[in-house]
Protein backbone atom coordinates (compact mmCIF):
# COMPACT_ATOMS: atom_id res chain seq x y z
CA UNK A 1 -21.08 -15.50 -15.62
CA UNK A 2 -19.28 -13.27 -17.56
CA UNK A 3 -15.67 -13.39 -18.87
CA UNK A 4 -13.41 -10.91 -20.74
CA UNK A 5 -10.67 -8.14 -20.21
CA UNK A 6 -11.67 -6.09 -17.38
CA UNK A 7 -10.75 -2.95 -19.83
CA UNK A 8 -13.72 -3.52 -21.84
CA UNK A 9 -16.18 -2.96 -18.92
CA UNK A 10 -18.41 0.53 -18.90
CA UNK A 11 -18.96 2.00 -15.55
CA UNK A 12 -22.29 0.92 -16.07
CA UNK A 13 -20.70 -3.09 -15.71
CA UNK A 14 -19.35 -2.34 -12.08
CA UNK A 15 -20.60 -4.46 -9.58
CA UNK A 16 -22.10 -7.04 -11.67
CA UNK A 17 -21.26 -10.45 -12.78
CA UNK A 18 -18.38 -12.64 -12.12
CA UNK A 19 -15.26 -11.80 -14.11
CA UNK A 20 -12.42 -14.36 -14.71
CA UNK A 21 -9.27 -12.61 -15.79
CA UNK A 22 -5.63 -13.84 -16.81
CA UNK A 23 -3.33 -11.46 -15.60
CA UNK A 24 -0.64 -13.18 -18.08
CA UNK A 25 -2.52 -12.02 -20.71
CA UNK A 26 -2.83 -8.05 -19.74
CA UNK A 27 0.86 -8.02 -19.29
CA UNK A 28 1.22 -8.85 -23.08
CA UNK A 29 -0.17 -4.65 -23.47
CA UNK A 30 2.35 -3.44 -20.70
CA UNK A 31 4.82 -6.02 -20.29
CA UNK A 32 7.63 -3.65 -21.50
CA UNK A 33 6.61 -0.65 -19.53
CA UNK A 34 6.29 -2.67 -16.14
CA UNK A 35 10.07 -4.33 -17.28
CA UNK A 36 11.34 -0.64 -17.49
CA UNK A 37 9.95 0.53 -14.03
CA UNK A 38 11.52 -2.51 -12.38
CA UNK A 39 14.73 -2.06 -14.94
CA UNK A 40 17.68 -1.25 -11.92
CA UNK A 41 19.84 1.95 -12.67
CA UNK A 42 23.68 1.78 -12.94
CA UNK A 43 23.85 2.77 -9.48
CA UNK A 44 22.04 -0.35 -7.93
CA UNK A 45 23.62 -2.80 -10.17
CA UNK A 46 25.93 -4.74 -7.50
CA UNK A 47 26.60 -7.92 -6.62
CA UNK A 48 23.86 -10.29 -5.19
CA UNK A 49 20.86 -9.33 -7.07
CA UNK A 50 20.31 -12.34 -7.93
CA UNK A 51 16.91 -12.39 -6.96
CA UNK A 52 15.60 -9.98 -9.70
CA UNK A 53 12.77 -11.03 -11.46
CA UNK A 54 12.47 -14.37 -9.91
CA UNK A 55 8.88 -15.38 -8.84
CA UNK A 56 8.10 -13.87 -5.97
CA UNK A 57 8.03 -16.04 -3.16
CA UNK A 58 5.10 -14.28 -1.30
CA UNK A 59 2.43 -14.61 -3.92
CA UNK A 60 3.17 -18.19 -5.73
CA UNK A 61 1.88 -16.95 -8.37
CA UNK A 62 2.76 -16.61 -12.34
CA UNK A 63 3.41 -13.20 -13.84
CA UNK A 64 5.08 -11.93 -10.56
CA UNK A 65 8.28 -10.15 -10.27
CA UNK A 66 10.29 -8.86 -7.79
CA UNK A 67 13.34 -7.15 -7.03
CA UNK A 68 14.35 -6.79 -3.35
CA UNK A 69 18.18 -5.97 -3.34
CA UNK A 70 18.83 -8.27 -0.30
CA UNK A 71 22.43 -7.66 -0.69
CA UNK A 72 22.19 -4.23 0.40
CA UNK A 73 19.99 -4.86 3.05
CA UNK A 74 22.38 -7.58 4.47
CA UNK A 75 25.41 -5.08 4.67
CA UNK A 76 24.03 -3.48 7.61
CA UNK A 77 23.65 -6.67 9.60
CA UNK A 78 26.75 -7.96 12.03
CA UNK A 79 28.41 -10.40 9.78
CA UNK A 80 27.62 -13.25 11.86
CA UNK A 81 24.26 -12.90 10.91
CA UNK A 82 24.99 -11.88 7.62
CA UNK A 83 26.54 -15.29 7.24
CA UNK A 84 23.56 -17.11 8.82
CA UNK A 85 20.90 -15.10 6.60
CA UNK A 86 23.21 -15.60 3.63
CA UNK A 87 22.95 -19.82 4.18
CA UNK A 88 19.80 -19.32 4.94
CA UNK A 89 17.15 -21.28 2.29
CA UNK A 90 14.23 -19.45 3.05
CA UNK A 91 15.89 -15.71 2.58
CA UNK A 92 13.97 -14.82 -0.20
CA UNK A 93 11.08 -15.15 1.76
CA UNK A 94 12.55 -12.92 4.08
CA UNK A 95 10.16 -10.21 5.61
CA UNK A 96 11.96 -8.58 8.46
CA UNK A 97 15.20 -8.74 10.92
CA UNK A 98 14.03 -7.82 14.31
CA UNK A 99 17.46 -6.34 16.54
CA UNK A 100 16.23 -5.77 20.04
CA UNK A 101 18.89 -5.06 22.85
CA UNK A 102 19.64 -8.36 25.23
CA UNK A 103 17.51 -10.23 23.18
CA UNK A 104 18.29 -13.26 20.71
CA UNK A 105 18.21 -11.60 17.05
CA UNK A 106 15.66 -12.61 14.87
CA UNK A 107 14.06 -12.97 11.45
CA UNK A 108 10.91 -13.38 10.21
CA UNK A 109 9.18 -14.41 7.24
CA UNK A 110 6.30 -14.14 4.64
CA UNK A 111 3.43 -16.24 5.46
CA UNK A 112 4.62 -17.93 8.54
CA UNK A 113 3.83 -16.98 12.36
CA UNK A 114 5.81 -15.93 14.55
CA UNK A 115 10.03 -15.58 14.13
CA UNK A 116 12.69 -17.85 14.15
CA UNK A 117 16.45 -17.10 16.00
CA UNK A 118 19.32 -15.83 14.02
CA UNK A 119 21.99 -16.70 16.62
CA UNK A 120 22.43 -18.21 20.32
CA UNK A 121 23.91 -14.46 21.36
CA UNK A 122 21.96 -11.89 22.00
CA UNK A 123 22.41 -8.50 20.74
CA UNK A 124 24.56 -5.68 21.69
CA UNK A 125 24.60 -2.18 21.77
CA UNK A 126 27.97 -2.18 19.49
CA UNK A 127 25.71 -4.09 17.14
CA UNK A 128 23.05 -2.10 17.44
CA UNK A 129 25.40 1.34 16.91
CA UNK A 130 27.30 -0.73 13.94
CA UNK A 131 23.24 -0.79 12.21
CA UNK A 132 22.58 2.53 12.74
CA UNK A 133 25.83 3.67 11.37
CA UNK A 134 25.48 1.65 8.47
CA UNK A 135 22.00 3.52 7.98
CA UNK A 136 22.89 6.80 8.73
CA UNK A 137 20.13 9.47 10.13
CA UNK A 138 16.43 8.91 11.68
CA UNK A 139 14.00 11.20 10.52
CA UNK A 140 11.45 12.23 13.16
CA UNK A 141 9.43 9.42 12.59
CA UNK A 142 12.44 7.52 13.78
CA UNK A 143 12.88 5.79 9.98
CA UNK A 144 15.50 5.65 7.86
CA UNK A 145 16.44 3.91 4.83
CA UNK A 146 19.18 2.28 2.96
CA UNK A 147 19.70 4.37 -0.50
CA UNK A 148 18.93 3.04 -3.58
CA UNK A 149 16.58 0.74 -2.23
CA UNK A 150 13.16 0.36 -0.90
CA UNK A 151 14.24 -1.05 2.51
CA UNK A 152 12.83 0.52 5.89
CA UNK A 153 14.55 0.38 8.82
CA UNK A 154 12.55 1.52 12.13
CA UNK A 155 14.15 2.35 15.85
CA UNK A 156 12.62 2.04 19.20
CA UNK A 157 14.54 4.82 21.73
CA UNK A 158 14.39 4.24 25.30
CA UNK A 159 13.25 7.46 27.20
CA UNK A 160 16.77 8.99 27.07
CA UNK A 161 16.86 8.85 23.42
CA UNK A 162 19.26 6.17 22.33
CA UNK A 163 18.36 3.30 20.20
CA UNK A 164 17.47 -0.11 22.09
CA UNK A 165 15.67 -1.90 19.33
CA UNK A 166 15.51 -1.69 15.39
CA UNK A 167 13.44 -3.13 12.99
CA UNK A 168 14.88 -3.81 9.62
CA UNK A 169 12.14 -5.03 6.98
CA UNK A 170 13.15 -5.59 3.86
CA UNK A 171 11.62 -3.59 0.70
CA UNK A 172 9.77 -5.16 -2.83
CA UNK A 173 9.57 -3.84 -5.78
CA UNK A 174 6.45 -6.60 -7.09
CA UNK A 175 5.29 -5.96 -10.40
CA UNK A 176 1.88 -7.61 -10.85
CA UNK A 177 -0.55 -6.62 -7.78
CA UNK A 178 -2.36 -4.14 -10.33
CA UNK A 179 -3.99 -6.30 -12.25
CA UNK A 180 -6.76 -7.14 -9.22
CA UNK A 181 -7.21 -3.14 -9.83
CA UNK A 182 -6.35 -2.51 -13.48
CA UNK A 183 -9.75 -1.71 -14.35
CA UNK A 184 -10.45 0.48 -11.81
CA UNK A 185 -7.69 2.75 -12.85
CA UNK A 186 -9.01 3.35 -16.66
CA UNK A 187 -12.13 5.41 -14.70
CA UNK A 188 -9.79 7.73 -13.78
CA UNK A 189 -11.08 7.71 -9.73
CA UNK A 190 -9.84 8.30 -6.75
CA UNK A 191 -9.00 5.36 -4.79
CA UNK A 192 -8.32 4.14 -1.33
CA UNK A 193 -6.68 0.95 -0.03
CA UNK A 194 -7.25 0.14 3.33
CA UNK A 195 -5.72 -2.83 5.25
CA UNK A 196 -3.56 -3.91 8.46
CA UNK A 197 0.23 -3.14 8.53
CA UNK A 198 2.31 -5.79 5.92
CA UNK A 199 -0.89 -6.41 3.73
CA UNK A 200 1.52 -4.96 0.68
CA UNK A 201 -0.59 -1.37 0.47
CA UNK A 202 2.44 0.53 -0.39
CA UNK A 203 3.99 -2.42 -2.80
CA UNK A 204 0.32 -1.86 -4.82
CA UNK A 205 0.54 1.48 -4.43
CA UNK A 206 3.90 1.91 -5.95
CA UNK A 207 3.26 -0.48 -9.31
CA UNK A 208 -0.07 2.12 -9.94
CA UNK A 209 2.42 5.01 -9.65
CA UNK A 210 4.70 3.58 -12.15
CA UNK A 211 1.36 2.31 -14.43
CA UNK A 212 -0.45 5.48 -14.54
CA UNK A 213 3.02 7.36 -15.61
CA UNK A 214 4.41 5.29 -18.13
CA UNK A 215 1.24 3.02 -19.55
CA UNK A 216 -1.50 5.97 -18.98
CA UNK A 217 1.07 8.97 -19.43
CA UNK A 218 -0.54 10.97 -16.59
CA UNK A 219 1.54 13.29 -14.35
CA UNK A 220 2.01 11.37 -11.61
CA UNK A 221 3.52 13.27 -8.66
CA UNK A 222 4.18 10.81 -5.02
CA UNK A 223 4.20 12.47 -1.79
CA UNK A 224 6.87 10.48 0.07
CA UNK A 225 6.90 11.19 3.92
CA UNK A 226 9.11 8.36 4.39
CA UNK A 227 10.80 7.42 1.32
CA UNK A 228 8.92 3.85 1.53
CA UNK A 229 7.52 4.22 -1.99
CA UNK A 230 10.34 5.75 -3.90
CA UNK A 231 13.31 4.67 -1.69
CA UNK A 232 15.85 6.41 0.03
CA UNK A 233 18.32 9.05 -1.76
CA UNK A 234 18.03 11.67 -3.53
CA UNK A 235 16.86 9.95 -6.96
CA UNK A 236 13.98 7.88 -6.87
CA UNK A 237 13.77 3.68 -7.23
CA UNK A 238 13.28 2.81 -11.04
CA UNK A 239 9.85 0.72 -9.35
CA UNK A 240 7.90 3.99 -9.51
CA UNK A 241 8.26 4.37 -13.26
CA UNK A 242 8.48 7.92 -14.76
CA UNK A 243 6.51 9.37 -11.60
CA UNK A 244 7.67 12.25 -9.88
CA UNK A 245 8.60 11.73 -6.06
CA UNK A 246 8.28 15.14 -3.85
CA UNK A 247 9.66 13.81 -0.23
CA UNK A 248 7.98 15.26 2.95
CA UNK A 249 10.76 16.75 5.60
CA UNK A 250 9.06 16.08 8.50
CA UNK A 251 6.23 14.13 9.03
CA UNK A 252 3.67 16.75 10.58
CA UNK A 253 4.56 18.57 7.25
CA UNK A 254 2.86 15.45 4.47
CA UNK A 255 -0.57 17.80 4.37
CA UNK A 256 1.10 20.89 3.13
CA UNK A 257 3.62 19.18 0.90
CA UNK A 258 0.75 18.04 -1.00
CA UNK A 259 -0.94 20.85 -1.39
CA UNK A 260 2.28 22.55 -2.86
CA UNK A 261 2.54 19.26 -5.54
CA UNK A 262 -1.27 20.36 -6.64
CA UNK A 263 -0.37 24.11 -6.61
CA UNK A 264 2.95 23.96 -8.57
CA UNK A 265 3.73 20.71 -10.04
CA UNK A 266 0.49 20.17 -12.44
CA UNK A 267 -0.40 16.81 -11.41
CA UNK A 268 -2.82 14.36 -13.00
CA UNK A 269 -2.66 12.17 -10.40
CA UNK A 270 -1.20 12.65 -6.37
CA UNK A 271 -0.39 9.58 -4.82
CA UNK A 272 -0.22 9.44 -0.75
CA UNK A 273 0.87 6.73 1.53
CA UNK A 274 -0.71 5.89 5.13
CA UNK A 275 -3.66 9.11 5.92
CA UNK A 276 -3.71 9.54 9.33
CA UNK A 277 -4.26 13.13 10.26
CA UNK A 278 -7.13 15.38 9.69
CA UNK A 279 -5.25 18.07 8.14
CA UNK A 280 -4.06 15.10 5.42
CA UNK A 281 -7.77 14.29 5.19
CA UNK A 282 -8.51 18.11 4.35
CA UNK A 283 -5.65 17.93 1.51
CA UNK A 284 -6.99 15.15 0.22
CA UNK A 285 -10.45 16.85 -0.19
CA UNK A 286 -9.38 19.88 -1.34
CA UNK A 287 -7.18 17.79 -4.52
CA UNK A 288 -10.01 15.96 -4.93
CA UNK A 289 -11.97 19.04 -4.99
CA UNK A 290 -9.57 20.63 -8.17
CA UNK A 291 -10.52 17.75 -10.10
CA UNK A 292 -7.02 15.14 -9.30
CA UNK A 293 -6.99 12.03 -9.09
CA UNK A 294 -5.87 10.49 -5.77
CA UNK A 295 -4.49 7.13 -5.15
CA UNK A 296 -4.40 6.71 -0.84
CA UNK A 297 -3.77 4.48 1.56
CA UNK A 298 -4.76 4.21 5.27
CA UNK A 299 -4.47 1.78 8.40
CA UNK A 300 -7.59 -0.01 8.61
CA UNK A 301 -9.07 -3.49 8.32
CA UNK A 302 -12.61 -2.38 6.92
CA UNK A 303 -14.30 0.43 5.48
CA UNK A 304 -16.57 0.63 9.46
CA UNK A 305 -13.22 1.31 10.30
CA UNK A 306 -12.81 4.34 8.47
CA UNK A 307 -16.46 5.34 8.84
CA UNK A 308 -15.81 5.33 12.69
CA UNK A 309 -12.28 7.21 12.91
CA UNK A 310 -13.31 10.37 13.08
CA UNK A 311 -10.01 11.71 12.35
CA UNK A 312 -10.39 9.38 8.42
CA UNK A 313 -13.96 9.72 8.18
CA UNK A 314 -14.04 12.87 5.77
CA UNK A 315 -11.96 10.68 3.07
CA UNK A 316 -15.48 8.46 2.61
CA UNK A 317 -17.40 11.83 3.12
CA UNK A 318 -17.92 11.73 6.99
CA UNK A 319 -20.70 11.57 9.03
CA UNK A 320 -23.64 13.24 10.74
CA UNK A 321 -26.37 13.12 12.72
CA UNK A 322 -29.93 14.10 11.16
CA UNK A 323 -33.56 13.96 12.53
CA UNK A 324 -36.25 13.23 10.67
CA UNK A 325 -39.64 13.94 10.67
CA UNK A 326 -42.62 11.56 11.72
CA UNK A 327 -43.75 10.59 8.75
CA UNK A 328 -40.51 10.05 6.99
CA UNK A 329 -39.51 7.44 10.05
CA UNK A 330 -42.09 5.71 9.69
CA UNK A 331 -41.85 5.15 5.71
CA UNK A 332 -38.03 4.04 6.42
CA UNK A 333 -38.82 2.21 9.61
CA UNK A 334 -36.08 3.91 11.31
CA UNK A 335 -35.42 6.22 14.64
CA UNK A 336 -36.02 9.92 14.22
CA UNK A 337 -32.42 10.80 14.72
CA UNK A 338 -30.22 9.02 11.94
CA UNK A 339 -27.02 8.95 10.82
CA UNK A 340 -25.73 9.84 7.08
CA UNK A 341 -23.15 10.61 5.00
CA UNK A 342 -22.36 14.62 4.98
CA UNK A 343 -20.50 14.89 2.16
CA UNK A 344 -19.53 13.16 -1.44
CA UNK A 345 -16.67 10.49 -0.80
CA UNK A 346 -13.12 12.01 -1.30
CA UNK A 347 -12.27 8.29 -2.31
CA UNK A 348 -14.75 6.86 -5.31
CA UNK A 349 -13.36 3.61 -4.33
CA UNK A 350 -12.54 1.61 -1.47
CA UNK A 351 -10.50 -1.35 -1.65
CA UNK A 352 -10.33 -3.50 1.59
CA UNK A 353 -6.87 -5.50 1.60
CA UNK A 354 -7.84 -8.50 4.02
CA UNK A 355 -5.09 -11.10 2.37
CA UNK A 356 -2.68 -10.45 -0.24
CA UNK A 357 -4.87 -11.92 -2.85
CA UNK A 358 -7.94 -11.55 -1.41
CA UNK A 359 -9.30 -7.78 -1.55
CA UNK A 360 -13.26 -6.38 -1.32
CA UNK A 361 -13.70 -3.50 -3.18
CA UNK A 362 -16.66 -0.63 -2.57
CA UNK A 363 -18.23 1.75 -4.71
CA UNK A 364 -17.67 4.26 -1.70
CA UNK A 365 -20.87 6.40 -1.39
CA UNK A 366 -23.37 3.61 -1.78
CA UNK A 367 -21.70 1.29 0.90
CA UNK A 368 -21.18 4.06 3.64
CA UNK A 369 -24.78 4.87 3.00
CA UNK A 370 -26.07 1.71 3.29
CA UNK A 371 -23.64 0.90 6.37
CA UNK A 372 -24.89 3.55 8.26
CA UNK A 373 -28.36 2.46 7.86
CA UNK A 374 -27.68 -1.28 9.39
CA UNK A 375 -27.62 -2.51 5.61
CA UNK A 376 -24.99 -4.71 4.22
CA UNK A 377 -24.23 -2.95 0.62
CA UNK A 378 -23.27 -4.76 -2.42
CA UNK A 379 -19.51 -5.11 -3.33
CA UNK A 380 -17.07 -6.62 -5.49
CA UNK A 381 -14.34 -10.00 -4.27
CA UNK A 382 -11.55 -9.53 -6.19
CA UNK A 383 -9.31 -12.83 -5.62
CA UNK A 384 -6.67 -14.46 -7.17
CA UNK A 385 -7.42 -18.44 -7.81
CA UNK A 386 -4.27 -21.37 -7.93
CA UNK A 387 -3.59 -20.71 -11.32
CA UNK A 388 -2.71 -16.47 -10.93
CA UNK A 389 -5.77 -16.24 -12.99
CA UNK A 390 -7.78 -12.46 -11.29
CA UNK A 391 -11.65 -13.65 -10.59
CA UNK A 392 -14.21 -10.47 -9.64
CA UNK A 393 -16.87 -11.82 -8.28
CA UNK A 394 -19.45 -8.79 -8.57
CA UNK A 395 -23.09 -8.16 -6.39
CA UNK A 396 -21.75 -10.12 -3.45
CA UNK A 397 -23.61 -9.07 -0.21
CA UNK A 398 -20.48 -7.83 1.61
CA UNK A 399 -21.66 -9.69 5.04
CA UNK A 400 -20.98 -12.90 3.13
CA UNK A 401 -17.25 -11.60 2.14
CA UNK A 402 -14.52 -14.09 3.99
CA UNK A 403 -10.64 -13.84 3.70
């Protein structure tokens, strides 16, 4: 066992050893940087922040700071519910209000299954129209946003258009996610998060923006399709630090927006939220390609998934099919026609989100290649014990890896 600050580590240390970390204890060299990117501007100051800096309710954890803005997000909801969110103990736990035509409204919350009923009436469509004027326009990707804050709300149209059903999740600023990754970042590679929907992929992704620009100084420069990482509004949420924010007009349009950030804003690093097209996957190879760092994220549970998709598969460096010759079968004990990697990884990292505080991180082109031979590579558990404190547990056969 080994233990020490995870900045003192050579790449040469990666991937092996244990490491036991105290987040409380890296926050002493950034503490005032992270306390300016969560630091509210005039603008946002209103009543019933109350919840600002409070520990955060979804991690338990020390060292963990939030700002949510619930206030805001409770102005667009009929007042009855308002009322019954506002006596509510458990709001700060709040993860969603879920506003489905004819049905009961309902909230749910972090860590707990399943919903629980805001009222005994169910909802209207003049509740439903009273939401969506509060909101104001829905992009293509039918989202919107509330400005000045990171909150997301999402329609469902029936097939003549109009809105039947919104989903109104509420938005985090959390400083202290990046210390499971804050040694990762001082190498200066490209990394990919992967994980299901509501793992907290863009909240992590949003603290690195606002590390790398103010802690690192590195031109940061965040493609935002949707305005989930910077907010709604013109002027970007104080969470993202001194990083630029370029938004995306329409969503079809996220590839060529960030070729235009490489080609015209200088950046160090380009940060991208949810990769799900091929043409993004060609942007991101051609960045990576001009020497920028890239932070990603995609939708996927595990790096197989990734490997398989052909659509993502280029962002680990994709794969092929190759036949070998008699004699080098038989000295790998294989079939003649194999499958490998084509290509050096886009990503130099993968980071598999399976729990909040529970991730599995690759060094990318050793695990696809030893994936794609039947082998179970080597990775790093990154986890976070009852005391906050960050423990990497390095050279752990990733077929023993649990969440």
């Amino acid at each position: 066992m080994m233990m020490g600050a995870t900045g003192s580590l050579s790449a040469k240390d990666l991937f092996s050893g244990v490491l036991i970390s105290n987040p409380s204890l890296r926050f002493n060299k950034w503490s005032h940087k992270a306390n300016q990117c969560l630091r509210l501007r005039p603008s946002t100051l209103r009543a019933g922040l109350s919840s600002i800096c409070k520990t955060s309710p979804d991690t338990n954890h020390v060292g963990f700071k939030k700002q949510d803005d619930l206030h805001s997000f409770l102005q667009i909801l009929p007042c009855d519910l308002r009322d019954n969110l506002l006596n509510e103990p458990k709001r700060s736990q709040l993860l969603e209000v879920i506003l489905d035509l004819g049905r009961l409204p309902e909230a749910r919350y972090l860590g707990e299954l399943g919903g629980q009923f805001l009222g005994r009436t169910t909802v209207s469509e003049k509740e439903l129209e009273y939401a969506q004027n509060a909101v104001g326009d829905f992009g293509e990707d039918n989202r919107a946003g509330i400005e000045g804050t990171l909150h997301r709300i999402s329609a469902i149209r029936n097939r003549e258009g109009s809105i039947v059903g919104l989903t109104c999740r509420v938005g985090r600023a959390i400083n202290g996610y990046i210390d499971m990754v804050y040694d990762l970042l001082q190498y200066g590679k490209s990394i990919l998060f992967v994980g299901r929907p509501g793992v907290g992929k863009t909240t992590v992704i949003r603290e690195i923006a606002c590390v790398l620009s103010d802690e690192f100084h590195k031109r940061v420069v965040i493609i935002d399709t949707s305005n989930e990482i910077g907010g709604d509004g013109n002027i970007p949420h104080a969470a993202i630090g001194g990083a630029r924010r370029m938004q995306v007009p329409e969503l079809s349009l996220q590839h060529r927006v960030m070729i235009e950030a490489v080609e015209n804003h200088t950046p160090e690093v380009i940060i991208v939220d949810e990769i799900g097209t091929e043409a993004e996957a060609n942007a991101c190879r051609s960045i990576a390609e001009r020497g920028v760092m890239l932070i990603g994220t995609a939708h996927g549970q595990r790096l197989e998934n990734i490997i398989k998709n052909p659509t993502l598969s280029d962002l680990v460096g994709g794969v092929e099919t190759a036949t070998l010759g008699d004699a080098e079968a038989k000295d790998r004990n294989c079939r003649k026609s194999i499958l490998e990697r084509r290509a050096p990884p886009t990503f130099d990292f993968v980071v598999e989100m399976r729990e909040r505080n529970y991730w599995v991180t690759h060094q990318t082109h050793k695990s696809v290649d030893m994936l794609l031979r039947g082998k179970a590579p080597q990775v790093e558990v990154r986890r976070r014990d009852a005391k906050s404190k960050v423990i990497i547990e390095r050279s752990i056969s990733y077929d023993k890896c649990d969440a």
